[in-house]
Protein backbone atom coordinates (compact mmCIF):
# COMPACT_ATOMS: atom_id res chain seq x y z
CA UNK A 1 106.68 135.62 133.61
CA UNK A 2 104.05 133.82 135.72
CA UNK A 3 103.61 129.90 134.90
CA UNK A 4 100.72 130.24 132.71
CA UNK A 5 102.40 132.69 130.24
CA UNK A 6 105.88 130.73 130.43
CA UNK A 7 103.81 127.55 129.28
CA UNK A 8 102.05 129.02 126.36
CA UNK A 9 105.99 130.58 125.09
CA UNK A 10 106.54 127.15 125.33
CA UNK A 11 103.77 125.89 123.80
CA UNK A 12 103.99 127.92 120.93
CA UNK A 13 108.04 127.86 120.46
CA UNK A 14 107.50 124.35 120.38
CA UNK A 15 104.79 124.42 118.00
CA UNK A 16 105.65 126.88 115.31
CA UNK A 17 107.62 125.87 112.48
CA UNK A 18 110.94 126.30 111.49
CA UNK A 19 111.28 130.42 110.34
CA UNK A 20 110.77 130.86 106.82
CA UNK A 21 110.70 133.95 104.64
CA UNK A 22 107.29 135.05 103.34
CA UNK A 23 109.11 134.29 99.77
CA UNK A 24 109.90 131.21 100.87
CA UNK A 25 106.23 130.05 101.96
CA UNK A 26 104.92 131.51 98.57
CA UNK A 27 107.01 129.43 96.51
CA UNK A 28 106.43 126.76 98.53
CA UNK A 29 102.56 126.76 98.18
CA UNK A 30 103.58 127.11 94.41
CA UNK A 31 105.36 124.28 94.04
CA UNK A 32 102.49 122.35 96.15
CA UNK A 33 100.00 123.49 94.50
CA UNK A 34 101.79 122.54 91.05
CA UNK A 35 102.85 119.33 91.86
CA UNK A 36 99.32 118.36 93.48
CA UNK A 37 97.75 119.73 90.28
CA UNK A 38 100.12 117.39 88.24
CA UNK A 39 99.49 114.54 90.24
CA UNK A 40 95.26 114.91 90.69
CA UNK A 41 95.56 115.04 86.34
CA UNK A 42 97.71 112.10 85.98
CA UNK A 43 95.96 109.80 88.74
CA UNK A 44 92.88 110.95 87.64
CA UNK A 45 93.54 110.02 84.19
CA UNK A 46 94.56 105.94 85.41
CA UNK A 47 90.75 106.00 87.35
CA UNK A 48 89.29 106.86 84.46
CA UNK A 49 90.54 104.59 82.33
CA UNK A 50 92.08 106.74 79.62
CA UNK A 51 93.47 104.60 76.89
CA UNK A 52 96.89 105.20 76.60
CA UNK A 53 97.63 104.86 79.92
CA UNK A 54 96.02 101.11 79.85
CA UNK A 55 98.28 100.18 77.13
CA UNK A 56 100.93 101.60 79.17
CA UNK A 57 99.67 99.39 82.08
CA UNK A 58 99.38 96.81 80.00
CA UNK A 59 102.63 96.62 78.85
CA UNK A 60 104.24 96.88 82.31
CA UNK A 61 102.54 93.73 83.09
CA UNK A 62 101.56 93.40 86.55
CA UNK A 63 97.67 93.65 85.84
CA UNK A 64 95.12 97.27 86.06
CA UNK A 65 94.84 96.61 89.30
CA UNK A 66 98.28 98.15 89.79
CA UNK A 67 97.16 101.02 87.38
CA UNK A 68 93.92 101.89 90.06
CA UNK A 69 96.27 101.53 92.62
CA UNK A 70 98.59 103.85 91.24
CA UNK A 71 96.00 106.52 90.07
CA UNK A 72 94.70 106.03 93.81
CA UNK A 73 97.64 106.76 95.70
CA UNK A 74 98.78 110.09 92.87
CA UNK A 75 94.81 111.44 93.97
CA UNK A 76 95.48 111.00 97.68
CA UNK A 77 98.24 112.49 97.89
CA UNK A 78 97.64 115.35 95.91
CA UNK A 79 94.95 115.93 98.12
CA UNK A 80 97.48 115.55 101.13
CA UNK A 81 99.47 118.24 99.25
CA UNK A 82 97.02 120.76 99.55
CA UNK A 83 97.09 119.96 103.36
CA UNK A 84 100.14 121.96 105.38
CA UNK A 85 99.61 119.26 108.11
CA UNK A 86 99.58 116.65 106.10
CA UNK A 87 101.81 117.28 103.04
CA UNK A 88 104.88 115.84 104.35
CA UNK A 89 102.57 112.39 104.38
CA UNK A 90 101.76 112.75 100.53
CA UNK A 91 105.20 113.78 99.28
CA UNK A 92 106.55 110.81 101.60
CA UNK A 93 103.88 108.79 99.62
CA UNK A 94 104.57 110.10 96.22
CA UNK A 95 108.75 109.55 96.25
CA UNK A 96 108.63 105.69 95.62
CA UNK A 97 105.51 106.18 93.30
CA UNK A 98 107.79 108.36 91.19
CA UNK A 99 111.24 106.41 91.73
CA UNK A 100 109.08 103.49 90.35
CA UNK A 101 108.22 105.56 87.22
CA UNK A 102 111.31 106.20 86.11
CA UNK A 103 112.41 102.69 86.92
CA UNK A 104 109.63 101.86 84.57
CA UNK A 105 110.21 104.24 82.13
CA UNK A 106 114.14 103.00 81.89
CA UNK A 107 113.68 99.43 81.64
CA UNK A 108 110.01 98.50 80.95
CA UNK A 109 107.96 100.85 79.20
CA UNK A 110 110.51 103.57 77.49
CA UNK A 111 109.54 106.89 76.85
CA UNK A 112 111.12 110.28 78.54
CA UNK A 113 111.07 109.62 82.44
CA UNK A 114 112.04 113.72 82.66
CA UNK A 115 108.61 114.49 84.16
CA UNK A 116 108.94 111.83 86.38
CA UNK A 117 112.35 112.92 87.58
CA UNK A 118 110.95 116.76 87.90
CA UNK A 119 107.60 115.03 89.75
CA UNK A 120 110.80 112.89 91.97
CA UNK A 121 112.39 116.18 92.74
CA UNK A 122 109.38 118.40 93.75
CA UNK A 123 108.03 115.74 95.93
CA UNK A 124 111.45 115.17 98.02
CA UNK A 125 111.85 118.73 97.95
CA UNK A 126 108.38 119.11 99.42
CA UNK A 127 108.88 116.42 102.02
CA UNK A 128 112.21 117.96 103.00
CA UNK A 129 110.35 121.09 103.45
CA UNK A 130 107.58 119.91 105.96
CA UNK A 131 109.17 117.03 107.72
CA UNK A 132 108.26 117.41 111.15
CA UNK A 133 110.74 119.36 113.12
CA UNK A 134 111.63 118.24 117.29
């Protein structure tokens, strides 16, 4: 192998990702595209304004400001979802989102924190997924 062809093995052993089955990828993207599609609704829903997630804001106590930041960092990362570079970065920003949820849900607001929990798993489940590999 002459040095220009041994650096580009290199290169690309280096660069390509961990093996994964084609079945594997698929229900990846799945559960990406799922959770993002979750996430875009429900942020979307706290930038617009809708009512019952004011009251819900409201009763939490901190202020709206804390309900556009919320619905601001669910939209991002949804976005950042949809991203294979970048996904690990939204699902890293989306696990203390949803760990504050359920927190919420327990001891401040009530209500079934279930979709929070299943929103908690897919997100560590996609960060586990495309953490950076050395």
């Amino acid at each position: 192998m002459t040095t220009t062809s041994a650096r580009t093995a290199n290169w690309q052993t280096a660069a390509a990702p961990a093996s994964r089955s084609r079945a594997g990828t698929i229900v990846l993207w799945i559960v990406q595209i799922a959770t993002a599609g979750m996430f875009l609704m429900a942020g979307s829903s706290k930038l617009a304004g809708a009512p019952a997630l004011v009251g819900v804001f409201d009763a939490i106590g901190i202020g709206q400001w804390f309900r556009y930041l919320t619905g601001s960092i669910e939209v991002t990362s949804a976005i950042l979802l949809l991203i294979p570079s970048l996904a690990f970065f939204g699902a890293l920003l989306l696990i203390p989102t949803m760990v504050g949820a359920i927190l919420t849900h327990l001891f401040v607001v009530g209500g079934d924190p279930t979709p929070a929990i299943v929103l908690l798993a897919a997100s560590v489940g996609i960060a586990w997924t495309r953490r950076p590999r050395q």
